[in-house]
PDB file of N, CA and C in Angstrom:
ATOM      1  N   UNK A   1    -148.503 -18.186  53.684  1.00  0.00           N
ATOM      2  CA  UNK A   1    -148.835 -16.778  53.694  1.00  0.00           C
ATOM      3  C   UNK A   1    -147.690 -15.945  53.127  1.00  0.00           C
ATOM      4  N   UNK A   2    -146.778 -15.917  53.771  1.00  0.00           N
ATOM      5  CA  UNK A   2    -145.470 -15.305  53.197  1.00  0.00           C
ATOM      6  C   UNK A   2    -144.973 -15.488  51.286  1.00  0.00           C
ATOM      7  N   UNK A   3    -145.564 -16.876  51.400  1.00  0.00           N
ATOM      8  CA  UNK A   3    -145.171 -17.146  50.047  1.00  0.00           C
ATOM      9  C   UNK A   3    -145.917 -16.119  48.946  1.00  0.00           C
ATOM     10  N   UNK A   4    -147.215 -16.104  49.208  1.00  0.00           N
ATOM     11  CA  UNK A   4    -148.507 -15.357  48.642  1.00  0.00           C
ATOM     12  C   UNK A   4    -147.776 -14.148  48.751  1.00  0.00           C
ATOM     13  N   UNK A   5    -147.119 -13.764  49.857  1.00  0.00           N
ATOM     14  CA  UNK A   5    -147.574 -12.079  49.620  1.00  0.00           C
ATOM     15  C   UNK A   5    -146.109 -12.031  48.626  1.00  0.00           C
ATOM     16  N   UNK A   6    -144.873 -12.770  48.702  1.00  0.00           N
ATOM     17  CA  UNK A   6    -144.183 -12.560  48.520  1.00  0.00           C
ATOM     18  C   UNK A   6    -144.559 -13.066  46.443  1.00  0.00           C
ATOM     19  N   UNK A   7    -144.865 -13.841  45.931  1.00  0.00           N
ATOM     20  CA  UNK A   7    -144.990 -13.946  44.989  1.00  0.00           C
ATOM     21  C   UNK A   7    -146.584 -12.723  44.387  1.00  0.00           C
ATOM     22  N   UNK A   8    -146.876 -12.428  45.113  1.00  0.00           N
ATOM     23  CA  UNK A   8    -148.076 -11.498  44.791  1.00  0.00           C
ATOM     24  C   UNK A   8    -147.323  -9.930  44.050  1.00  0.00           C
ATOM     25  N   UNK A   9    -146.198  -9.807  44.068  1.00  0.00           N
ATOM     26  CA  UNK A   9    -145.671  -8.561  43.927  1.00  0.00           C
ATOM     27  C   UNK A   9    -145.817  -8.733  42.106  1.00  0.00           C
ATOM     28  N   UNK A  10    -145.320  -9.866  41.426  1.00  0.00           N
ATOM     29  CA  UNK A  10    -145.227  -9.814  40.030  1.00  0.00           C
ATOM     30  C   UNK A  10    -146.609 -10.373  39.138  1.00  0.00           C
ATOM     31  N   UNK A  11    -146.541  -9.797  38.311  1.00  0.00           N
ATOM     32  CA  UNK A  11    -147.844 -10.163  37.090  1.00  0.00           C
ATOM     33  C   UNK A  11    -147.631 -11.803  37.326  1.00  0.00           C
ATOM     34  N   UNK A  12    -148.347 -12.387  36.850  1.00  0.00           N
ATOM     35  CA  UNK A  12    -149.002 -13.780  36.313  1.00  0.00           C
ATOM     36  C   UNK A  12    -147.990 -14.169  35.552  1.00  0.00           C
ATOM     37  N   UNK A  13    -147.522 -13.812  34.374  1.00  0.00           N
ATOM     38  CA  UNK A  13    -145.963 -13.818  33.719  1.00  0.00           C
ATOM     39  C   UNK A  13    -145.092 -14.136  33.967  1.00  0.00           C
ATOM     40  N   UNK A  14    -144.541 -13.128  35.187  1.00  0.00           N
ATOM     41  CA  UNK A  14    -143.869 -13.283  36.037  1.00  0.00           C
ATOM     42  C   UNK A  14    -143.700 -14.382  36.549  1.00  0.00           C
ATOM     43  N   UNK A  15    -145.140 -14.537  37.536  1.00  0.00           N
ATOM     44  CA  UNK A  15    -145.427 -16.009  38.247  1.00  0.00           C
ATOM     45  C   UNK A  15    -144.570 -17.085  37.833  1.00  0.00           C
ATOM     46  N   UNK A  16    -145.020 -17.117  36.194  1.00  0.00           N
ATOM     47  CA  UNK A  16    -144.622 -18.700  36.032  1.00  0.00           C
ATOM     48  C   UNK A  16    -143.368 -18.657  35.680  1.00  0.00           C
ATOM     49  N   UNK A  17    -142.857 -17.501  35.002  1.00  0.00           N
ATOM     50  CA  UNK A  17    -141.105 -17.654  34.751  1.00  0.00           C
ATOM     51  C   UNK A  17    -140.358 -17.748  35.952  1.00  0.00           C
ATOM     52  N   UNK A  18    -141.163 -17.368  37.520  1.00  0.00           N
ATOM     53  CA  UNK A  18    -140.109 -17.476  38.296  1.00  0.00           C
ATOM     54  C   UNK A  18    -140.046 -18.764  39.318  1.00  0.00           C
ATOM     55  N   UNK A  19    -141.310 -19.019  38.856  1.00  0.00           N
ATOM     56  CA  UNK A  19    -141.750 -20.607  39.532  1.00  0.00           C
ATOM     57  C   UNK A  19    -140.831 -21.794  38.357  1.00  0.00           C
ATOM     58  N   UNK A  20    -140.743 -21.650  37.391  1.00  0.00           N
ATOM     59  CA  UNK A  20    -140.018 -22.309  36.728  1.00  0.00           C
ATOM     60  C   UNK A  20    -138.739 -22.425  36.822  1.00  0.00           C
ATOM     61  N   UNK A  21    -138.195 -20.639  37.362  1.00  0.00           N
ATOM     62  CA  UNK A  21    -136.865 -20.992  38.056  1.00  0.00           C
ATOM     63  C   UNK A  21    -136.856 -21.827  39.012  1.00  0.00           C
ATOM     64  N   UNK A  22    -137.675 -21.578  40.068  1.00  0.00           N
ATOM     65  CA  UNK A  22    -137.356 -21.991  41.496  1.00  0.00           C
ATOM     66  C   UNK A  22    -136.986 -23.322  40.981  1.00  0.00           C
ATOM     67  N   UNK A  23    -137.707 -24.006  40.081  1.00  0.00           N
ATOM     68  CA  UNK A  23    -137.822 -25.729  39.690  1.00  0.00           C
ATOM     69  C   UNK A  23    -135.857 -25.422  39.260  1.00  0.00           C
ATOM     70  N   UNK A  24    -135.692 -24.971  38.850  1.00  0.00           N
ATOM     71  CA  UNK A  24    -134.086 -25.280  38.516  1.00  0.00           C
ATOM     72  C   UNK A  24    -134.081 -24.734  36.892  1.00  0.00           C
ATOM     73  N   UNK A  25    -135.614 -24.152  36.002  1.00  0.00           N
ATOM     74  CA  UNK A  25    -135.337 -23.894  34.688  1.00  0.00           C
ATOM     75  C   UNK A  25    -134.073 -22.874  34.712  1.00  0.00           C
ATOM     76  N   UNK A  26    -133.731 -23.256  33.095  1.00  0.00           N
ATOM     77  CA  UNK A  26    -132.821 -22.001  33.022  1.00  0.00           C
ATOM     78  C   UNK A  26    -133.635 -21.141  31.854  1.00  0.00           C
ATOM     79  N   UNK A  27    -132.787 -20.291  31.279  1.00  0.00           N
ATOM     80  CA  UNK A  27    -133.800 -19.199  30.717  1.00  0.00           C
ATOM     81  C   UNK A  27    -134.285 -19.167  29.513  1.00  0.00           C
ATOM     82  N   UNK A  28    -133.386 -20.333  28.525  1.00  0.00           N
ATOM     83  CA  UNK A  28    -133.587 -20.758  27.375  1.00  0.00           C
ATOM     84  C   UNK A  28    -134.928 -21.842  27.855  1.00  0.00           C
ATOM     85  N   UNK A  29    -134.767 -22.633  28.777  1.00  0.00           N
ATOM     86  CA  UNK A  29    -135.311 -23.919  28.945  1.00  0.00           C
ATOM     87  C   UNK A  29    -137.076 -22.939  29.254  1.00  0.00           C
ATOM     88  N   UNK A  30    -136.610 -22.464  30.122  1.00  0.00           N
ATOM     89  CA  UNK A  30    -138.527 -21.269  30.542  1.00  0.00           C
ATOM     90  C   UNK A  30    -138.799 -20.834  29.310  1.00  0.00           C
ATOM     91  N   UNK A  31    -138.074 -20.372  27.989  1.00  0.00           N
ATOM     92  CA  UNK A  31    -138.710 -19.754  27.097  1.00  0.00           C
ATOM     93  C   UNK A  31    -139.329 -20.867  26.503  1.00  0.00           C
ATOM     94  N   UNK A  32    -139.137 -22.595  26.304  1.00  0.00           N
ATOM     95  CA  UNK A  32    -139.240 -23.343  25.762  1.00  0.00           C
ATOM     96  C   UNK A  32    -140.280 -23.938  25.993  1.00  0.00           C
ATOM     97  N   UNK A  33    -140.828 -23.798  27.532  1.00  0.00           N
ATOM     98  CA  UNK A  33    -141.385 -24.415  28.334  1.00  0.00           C
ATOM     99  C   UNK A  33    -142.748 -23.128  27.864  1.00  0.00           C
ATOM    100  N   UNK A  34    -142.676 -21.875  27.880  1.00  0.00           N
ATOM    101  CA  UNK A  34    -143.961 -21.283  28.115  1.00  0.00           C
ATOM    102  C   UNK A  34    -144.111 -20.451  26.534  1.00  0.00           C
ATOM    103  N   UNK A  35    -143.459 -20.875  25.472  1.00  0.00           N
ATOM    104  CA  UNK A  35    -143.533 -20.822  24.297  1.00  0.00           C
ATOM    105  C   UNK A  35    -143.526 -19.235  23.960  1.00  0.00           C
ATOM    106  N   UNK A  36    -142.387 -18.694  24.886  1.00  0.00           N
ATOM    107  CA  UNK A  36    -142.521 -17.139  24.568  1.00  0.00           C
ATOM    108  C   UNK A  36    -140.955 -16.869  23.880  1.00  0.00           C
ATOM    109  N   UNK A  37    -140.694 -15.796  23.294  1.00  0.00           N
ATOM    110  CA  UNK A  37    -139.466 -15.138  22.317  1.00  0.00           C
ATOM    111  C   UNK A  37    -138.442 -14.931  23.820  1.00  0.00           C
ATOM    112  N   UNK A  38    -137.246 -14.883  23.491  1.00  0.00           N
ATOM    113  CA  UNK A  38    -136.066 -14.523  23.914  1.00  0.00           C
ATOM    114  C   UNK A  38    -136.511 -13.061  25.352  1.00  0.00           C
ATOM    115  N   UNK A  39    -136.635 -12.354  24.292  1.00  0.00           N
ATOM    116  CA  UNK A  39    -136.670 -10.829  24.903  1.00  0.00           C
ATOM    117  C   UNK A  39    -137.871 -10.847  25.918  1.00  0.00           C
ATOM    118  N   UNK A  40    -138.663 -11.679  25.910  1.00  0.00           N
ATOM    119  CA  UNK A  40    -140.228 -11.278  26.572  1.00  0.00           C
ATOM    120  C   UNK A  40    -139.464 -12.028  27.967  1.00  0.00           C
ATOM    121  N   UNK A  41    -138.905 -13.044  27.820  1.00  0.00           N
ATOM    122  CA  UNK A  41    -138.453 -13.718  29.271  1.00  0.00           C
ATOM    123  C   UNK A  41    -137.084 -13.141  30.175  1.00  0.00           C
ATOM    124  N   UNK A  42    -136.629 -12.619  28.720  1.00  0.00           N
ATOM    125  CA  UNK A  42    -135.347 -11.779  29.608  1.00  0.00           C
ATOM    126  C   UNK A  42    -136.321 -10.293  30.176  1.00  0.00           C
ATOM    127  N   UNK A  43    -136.986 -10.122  29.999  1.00  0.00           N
ATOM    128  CA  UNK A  43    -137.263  -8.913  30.506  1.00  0.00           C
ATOM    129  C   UNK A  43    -138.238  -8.877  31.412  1.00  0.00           C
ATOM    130  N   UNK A  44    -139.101 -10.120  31.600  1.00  0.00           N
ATOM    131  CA  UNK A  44    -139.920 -10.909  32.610  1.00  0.00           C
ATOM    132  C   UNK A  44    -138.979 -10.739  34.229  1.00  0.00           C
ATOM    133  N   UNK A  45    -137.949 -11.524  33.615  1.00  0.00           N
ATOM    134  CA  UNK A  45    -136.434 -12.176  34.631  1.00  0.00           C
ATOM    135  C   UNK A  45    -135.803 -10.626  35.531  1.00  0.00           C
ATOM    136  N   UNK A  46    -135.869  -9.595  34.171  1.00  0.00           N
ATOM    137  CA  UNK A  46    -135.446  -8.539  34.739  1.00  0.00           C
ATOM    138  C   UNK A  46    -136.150  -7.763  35.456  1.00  0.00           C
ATOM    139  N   UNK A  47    -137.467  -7.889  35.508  1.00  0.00           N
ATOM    140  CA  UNK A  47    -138.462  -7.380  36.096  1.00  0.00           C
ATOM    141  C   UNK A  47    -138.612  -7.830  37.698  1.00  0.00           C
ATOM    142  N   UNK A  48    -138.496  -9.120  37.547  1.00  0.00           N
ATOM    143  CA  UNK A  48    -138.619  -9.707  39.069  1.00  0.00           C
ATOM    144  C   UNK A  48    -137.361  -9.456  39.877  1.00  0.00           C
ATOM    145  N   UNK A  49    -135.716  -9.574  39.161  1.00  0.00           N
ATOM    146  CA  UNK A  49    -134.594  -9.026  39.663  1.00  0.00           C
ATOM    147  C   UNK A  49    -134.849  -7.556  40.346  1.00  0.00           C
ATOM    148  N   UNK A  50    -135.598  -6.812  39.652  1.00  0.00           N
ATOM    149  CA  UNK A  50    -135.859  -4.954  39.881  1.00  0.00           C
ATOM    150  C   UNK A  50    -136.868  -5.111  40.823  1.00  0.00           C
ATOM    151  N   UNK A  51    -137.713  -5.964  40.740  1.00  0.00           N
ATOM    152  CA  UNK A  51    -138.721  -5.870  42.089  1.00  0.00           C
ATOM    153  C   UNK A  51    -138.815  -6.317  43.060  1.00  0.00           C
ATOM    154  N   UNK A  52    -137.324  -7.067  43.111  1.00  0.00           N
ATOM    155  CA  UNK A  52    -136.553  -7.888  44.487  1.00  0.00           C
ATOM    156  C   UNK A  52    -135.348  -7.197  45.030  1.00  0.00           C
ATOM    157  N   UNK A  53    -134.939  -6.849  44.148  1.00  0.00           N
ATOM    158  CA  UNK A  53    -133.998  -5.354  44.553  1.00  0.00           C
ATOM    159  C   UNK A  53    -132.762  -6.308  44.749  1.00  0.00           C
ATOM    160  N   UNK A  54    -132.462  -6.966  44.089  1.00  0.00           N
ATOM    161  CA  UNK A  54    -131.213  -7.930  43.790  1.00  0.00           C
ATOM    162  C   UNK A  54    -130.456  -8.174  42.472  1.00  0.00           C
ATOM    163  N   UNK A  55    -129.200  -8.621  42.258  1.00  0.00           N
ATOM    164  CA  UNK A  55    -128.815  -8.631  40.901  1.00  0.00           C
ATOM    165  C   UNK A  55    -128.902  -9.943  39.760  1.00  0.00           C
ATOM    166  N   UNK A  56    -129.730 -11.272  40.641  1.00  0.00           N
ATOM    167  CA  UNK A  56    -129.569 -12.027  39.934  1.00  0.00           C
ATOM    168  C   UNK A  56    -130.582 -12.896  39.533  1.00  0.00           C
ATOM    169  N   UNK A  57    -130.976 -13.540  38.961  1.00  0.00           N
ATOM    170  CA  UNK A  57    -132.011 -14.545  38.994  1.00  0.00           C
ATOM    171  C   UNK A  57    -132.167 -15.887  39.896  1.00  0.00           C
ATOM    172  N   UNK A  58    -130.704 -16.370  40.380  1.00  0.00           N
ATOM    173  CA  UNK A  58    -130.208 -16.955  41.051  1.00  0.00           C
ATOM    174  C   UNK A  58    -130.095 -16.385  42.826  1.00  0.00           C
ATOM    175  N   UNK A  59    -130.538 -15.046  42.995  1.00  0.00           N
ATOM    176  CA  UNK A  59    -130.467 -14.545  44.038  1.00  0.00           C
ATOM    177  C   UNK A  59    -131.811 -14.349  44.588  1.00  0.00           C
ATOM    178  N   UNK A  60    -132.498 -14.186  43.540  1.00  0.00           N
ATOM    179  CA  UNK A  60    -133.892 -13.817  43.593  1.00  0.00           C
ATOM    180  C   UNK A  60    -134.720 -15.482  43.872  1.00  0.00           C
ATOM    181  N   UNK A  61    -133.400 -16.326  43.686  1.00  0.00           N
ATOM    182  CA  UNK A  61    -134.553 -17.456  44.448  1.00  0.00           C
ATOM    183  C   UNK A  61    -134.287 -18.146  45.613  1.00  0.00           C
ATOM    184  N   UNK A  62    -132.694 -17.795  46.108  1.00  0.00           N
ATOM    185  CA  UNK A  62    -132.259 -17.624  47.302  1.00  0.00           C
ATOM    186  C   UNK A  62    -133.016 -16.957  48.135  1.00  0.00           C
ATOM    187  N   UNK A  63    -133.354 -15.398  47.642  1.00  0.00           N
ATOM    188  CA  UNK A  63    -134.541 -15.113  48.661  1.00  0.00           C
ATOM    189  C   UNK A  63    -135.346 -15.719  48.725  1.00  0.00           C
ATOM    190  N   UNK A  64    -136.590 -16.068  47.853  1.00  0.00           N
ATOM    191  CA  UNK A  64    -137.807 -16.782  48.375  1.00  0.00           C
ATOM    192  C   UNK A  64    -137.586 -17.873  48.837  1.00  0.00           C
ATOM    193  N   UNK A  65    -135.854 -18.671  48.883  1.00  0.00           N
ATOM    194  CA  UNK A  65    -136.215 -20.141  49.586  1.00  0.00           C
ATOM    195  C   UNK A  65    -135.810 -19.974  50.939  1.00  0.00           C
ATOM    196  N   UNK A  66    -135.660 -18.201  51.288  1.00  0.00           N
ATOM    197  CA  UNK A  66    -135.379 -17.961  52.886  1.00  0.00           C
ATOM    198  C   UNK A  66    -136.234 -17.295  53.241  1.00  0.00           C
ATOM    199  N   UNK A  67    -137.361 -17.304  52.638  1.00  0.00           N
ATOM    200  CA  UNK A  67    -138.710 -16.554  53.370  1.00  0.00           C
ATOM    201  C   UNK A  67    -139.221 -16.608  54.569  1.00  0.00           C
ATOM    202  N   UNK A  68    -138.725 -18.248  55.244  1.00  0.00           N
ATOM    203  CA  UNK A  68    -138.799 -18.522  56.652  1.00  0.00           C
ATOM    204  C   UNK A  68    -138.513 -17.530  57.604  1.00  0.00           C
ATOM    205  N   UNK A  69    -137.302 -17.050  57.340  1.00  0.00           N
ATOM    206  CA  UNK A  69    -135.980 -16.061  58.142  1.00  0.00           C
ATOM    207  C   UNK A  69    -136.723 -14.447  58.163  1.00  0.00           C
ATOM    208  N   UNK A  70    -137.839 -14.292  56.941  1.00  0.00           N
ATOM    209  CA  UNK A  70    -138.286 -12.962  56.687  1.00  0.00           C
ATOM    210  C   UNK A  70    -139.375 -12.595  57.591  1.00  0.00           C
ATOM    211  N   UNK A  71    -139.508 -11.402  57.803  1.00  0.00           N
ATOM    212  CA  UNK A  71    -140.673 -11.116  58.770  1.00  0.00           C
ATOM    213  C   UNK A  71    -141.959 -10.420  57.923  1.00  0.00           C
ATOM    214  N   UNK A  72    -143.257 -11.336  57.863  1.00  0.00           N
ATOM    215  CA  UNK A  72    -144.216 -10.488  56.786  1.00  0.00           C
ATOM    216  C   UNK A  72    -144.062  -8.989  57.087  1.00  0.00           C
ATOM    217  N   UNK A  73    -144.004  -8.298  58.027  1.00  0.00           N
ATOM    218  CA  UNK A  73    -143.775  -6.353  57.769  1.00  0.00           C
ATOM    219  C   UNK A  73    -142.613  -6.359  56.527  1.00  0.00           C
ATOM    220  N   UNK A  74    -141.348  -6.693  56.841  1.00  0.00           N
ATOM    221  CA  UNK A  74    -140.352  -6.583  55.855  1.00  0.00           C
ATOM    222  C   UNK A  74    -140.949  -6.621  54.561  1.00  0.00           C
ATOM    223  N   UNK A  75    -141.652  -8.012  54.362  1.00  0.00           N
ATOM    224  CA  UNK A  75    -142.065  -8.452  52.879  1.00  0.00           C
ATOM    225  C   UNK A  75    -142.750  -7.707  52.327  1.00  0.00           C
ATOM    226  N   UNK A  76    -143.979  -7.163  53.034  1.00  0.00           N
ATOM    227  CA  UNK A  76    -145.082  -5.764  52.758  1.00  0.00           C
ATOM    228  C   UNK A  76    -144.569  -4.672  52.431  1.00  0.00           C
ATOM    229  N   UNK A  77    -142.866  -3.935  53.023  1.00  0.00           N
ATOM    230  CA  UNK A  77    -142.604  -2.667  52.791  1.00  0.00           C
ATOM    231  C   UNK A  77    -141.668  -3.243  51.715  1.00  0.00           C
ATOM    232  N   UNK A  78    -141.444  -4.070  51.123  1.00  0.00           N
ATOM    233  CA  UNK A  78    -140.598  -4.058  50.106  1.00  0.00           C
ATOM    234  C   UNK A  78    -141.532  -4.245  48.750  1.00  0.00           C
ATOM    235  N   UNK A  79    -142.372  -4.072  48.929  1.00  0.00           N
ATOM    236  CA  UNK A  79    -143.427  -4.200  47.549  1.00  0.00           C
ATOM    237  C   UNK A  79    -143.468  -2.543  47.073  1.00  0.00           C
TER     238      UNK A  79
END
């Protein structure tokens, strides 16, 4: 449940560039993998950083792998 609401915040796009992180991609390797230009994934990356309210891509998956620790109200008012 948590996972859903918590990945529900970004487009489909999103989705998979950040599910590809979680796997360990890096950002050259996700552009390679989902056959998109430079700029479309850096700005994918930056999108989910801005809608996690964190500075990194690397932070942004620290959060979702502590979603346990989160309380769904929290997760809901941060959308």
């Amino acid at each position: 449940m948590k996972e859903k609401v918590f990945l529900n915040q970004f487009t489909f796009a999103e989705q998979q560039v950040f599910e590809l992180a979680l796997d360990g991609y890096s950002g050259r390797e996700i552009q390679l993998v989902l056959s998109k230009e430079e700029a479309t994934i850096k700005s994918q990356r930056q999108n989910i950083i801005r809608k996690l309210g964190v500075f990194s891509m690397k932070e942004s998956v620290k959060k979702f792998q502590h979603l346990e620790y989160e309380s769904p109200r929290k997760l809901l008012q941060s959308r």
